[in-house]
Protein backbone atom coordinates (compact mmCIF):
# COMPACT_ATOMS: atom_id res chain seq x y z
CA UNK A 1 -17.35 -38.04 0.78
CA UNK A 2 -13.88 -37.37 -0.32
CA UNK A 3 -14.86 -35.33 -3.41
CA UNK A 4 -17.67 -33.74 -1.93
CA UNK A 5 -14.87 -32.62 1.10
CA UNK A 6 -12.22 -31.55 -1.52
CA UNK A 7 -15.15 -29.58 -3.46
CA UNK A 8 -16.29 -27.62 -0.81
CA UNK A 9 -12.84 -26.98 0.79
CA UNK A 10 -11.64 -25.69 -3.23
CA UNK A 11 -14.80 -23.00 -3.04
CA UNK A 12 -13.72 -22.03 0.13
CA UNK A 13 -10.89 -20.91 -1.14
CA UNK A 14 -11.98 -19.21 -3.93
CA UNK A 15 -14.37 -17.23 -1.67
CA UNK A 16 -11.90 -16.83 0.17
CA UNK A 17 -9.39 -14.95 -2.42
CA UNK A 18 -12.08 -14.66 -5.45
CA UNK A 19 -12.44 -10.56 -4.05
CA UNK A 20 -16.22 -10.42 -5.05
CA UNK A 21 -17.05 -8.90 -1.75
CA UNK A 22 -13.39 -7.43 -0.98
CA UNK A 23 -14.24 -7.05 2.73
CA UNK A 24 -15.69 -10.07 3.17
CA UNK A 25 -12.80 -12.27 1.57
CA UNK A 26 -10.05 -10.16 3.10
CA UNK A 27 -11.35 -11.50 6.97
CA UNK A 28 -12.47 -14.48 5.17
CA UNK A 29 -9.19 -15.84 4.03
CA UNK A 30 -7.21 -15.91 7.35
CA UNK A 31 -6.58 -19.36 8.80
CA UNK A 32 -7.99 -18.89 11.89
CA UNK A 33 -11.48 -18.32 10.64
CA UNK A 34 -10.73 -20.78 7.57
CA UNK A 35 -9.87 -23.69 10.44
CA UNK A 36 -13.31 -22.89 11.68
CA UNK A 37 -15.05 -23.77 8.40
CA UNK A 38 -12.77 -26.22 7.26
CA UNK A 39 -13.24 -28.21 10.71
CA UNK A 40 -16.90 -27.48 9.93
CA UNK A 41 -16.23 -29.33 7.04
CA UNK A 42 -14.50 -31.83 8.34
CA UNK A 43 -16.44 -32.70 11.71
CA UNK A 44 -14.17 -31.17 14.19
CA UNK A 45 -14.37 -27.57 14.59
CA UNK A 46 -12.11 -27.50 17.87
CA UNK A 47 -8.60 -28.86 15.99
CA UNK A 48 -9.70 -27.09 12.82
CA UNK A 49 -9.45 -23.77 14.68
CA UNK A 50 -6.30 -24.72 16.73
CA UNK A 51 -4.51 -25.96 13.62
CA UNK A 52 -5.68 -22.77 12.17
CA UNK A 53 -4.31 -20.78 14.92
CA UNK A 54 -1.26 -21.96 14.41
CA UNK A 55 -0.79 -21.21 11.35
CA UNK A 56 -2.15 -17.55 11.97
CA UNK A 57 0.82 -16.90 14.13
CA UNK A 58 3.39 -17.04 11.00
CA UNK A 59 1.06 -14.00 9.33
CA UNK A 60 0.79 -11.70 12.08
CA UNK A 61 2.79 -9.02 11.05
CA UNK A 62 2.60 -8.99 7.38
CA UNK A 63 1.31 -6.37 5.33
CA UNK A 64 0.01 -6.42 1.76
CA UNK A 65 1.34 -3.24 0.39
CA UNK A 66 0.18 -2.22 -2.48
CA UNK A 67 -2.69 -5.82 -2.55
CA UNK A 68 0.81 -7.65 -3.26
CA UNK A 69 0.29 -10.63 -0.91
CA UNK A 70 4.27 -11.62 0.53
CA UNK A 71 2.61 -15.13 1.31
CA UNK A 72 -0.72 -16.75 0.55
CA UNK A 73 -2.24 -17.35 3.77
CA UNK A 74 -5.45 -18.52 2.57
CA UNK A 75 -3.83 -21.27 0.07
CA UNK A 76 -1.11 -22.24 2.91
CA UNK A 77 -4.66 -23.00 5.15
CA UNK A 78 -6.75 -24.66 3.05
CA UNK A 79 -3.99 -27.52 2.11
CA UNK A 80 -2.38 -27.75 4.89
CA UNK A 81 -6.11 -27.89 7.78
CA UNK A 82 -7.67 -30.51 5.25
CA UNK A 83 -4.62 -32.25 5.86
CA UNK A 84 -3.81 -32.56 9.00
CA UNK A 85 -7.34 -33.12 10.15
CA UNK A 86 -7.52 -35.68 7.60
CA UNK A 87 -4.31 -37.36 8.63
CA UNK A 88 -4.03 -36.43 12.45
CA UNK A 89 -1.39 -34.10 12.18
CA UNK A 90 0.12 -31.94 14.90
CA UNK A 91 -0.26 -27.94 14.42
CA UNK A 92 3.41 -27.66 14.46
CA UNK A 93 3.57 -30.55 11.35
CA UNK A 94 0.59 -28.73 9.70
CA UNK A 95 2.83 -25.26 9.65
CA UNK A 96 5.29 -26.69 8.23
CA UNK A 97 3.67 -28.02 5.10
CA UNK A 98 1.55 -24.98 5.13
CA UNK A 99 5.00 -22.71 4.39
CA UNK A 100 5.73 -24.16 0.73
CA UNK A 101 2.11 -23.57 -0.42
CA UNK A 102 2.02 -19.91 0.91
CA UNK A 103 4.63 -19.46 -1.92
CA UNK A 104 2.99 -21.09 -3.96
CA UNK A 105 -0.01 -18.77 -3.66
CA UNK A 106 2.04 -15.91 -4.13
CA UNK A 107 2.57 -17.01 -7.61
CA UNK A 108 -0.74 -17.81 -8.86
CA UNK A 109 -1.67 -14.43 -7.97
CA UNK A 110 0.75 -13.67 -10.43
CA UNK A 111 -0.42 -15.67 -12.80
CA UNK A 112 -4.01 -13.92 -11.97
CA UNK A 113 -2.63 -10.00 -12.65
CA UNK A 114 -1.32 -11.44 -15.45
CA UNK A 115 -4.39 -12.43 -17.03
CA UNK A 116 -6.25 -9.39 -15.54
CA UNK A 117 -4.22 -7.33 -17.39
CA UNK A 118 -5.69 -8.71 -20.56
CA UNK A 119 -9.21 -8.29 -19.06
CA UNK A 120 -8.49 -4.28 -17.89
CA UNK A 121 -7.42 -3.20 -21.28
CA UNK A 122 -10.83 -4.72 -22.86
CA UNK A 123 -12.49 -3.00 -20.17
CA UNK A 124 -10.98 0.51 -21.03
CA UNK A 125 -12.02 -0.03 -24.93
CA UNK A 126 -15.08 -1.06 -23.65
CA UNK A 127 -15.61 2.51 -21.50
CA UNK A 128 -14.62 4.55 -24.73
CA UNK A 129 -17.27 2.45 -26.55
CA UNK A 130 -19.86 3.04 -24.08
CA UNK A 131 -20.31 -0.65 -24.38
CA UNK A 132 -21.42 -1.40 -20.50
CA UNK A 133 -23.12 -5.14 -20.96
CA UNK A 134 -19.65 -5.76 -21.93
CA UNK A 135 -17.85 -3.69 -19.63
CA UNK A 136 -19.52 -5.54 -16.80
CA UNK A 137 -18.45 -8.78 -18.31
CA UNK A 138 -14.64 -7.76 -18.34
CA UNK A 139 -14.40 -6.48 -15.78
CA UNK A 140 -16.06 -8.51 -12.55
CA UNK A 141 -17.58 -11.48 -14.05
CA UNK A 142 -14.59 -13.15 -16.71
CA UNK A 143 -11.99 -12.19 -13.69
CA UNK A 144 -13.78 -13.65 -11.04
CA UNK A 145 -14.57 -17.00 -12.92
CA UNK A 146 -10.80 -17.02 -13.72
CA UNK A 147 -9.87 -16.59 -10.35
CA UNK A 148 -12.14 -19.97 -9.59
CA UNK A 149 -10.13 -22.07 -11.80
CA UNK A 150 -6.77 -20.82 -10.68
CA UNK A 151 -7.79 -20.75 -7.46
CA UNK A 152 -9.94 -23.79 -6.77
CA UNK A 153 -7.86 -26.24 -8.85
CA UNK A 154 -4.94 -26.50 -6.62
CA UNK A 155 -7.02 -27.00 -3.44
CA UNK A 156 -9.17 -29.21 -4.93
CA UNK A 157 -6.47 -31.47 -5.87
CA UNK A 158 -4.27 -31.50 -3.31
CA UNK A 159 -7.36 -32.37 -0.72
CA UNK A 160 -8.36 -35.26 -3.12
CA UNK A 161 -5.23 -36.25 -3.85
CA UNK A 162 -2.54 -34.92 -0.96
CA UNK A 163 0.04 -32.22 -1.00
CA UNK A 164 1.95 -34.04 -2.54
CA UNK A 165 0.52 -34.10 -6.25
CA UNK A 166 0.82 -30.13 -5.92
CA UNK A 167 4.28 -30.66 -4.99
CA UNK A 168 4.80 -33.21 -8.54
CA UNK A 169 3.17 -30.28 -10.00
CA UNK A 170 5.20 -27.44 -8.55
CA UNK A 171 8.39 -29.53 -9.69
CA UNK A 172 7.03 -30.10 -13.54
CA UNK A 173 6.58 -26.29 -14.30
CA UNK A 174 10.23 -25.29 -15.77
CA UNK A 175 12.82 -23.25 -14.28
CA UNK A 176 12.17 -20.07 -16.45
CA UNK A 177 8.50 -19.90 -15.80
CA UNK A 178 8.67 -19.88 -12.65
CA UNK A 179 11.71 -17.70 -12.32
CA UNK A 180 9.45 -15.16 -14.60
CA UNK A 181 6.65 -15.59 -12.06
CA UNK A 182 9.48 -15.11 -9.21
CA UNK A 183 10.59 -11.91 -10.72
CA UNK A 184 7.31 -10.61 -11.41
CA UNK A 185 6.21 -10.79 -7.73
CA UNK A 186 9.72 -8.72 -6.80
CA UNK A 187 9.08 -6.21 -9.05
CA UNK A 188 4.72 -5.48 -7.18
CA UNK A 189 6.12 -4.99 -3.45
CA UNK A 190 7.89 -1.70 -5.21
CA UNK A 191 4.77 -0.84 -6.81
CA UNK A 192 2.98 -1.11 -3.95
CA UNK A 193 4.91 0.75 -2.09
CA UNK A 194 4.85 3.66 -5.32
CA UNK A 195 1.15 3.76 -5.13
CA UNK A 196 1.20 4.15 -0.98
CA UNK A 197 3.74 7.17 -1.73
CA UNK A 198 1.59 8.48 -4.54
CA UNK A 199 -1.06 9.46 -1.67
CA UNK A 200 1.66 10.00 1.11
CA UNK A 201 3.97 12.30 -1.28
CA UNK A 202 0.69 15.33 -1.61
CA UNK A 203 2.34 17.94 0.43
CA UNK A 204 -0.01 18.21 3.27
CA UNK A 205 0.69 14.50 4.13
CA UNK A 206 4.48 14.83 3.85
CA UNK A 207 5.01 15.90 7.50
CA UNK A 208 3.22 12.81 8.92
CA UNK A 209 5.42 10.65 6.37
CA UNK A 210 9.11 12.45 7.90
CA UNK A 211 7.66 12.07 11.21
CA UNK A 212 7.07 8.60 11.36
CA UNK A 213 10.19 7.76 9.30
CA UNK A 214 12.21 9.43 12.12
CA UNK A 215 10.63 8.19 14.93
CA UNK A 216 10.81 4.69 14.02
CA UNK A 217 14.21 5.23 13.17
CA UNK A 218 15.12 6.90 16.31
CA UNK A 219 12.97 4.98 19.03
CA UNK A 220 12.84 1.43 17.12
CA UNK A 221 9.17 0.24 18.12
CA UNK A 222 7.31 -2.34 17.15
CA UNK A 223 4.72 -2.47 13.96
CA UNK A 224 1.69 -2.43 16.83
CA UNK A 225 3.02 0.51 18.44
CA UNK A 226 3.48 2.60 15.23
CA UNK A 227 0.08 1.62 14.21
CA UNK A 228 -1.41 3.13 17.45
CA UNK A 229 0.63 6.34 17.48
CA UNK A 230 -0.44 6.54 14.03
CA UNK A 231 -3.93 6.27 14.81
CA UNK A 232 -3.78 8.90 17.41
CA UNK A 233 -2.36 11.59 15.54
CA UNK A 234 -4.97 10.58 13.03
CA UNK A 235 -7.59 10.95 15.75
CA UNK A 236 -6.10 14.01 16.95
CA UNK A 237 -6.19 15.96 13.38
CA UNK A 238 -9.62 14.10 12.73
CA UNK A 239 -11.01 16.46 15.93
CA UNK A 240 -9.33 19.75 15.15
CA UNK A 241 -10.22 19.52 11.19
CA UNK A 242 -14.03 19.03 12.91
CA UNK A 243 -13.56 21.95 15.36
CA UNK A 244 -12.61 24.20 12.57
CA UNK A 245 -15.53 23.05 10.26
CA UNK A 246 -17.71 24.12 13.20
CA UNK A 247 -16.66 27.09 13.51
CA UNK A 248 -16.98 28.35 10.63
CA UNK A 249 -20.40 26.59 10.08
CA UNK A 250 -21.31 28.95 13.18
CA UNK A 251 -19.91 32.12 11.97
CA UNK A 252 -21.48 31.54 8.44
């Protein structure tokens, strides 16, 4: 029952941060719906989804700029629910262990783009070849199955096992690998944020961009707020870019 638990639990997470269906796993991977499957899993949906909850709260403001993830939500869920339904745990308890793994999921994403990058630059000789069985190959289906063993492994263990023979793990990987892995994960937040700006820096965008620099600057309001004065201008231009189109569908 163990290994069957610790099986399932592992493909969850691997679903849940595999990016098959991108849409799917990006809902998918936040604790409070993972606490619903994993107490699914586990027999009792109703502390599943409050230990879930909990752990929801610490990932409530963070954004992924760029797909860089600042903490692995989905990772930090499905060790620390299997736990502390397993072991009675309080939500508070279950946060807490939940923290270390986040960061730990931040660097076997690393370790994924890593690897990816060997499978993208097959996939571009592959597109000058016109060589498309193989080009589907490198590019969804070796990725994918390389994100289940980085990606299942951990969870599967550490639900068998306990955190704890992650933690033995974490500690047995030397300093410099995992200060390259460290550094690594600094240097995509500025990427990121280079790609946003590649879109944001076209020169009809660039008055939204000063305008919501200064205001936050000036007034100081919270992420929510921005995000729905943000949507309204967006809104707003959205209906006078459709009045215009109408008009001149009517005089044409």
């Amino acid at each position: 029952m163990d290994i069957m638990r610790a099986v399932l639990v592992g493909l969850i997470y691997w679903l849940s941060m595999g990016r098959a269906w991108y849409y799917f796993s990006f809902a998918f991977r936040k604790p409070v719906v993972l606490g619903v499957v994993i107490g699914l899993i586990y027999g009792d949906v109703a502390q599943g989804l409050l230990v879930g909850a909990t752990i929801q709260l610490m990932y409530m403001g963070g954004i992924e700029a760029g797909g860089n993830i600042p903490s692995d939500q989905g990772l930090a869920a499905c060790i620390a629910i299997p736990a502390a339904l397993a072991n009675s745990l309080d939500p508070s308890a279950a946060v807490a262990l939940a923290v270390p793994f986040g960061v730990l999921g931040v660097l076997i994403n690393n370790v994924r783009r890593t690897i990816n990058s060997f499978y993208n630059t097959k996939a571009d000789q592959f597109v000058q070849e016109r060589n498309y069985s193989a080009l589907s190959t490198f590019s969804f289906l070796l990725p994918w199955l390389t994100n289940g063993v980085l990606y299942f492994t951990p969870v599967f263990l550490a639900t068998l096992f306990g955190p704890a023979v992650v933690e033995a793990f974490i500690n047995a990987i030397p300093n410099w690998v995992m200060s390259g892995l460290a550094n690594a994960g600094n240097v995509l937040p500025a990427l990121g944020f280079a790609l946003t700006l590649v879109v944001m820096g076209k020169e009809k965008y660039l008055p939204f961009f000063v305008l919501g620099f200064f205001t936050y600057a000036i007034a100081g309001y919270s992420m929510l707020t921005g995000a729905v004065i943000g949507l309204c201008l967006a809104m707003i231009v959205s209906l006078f870019v459709q009045t215009d189109d109408e008009e001149v569908a009517l005089n044409d």
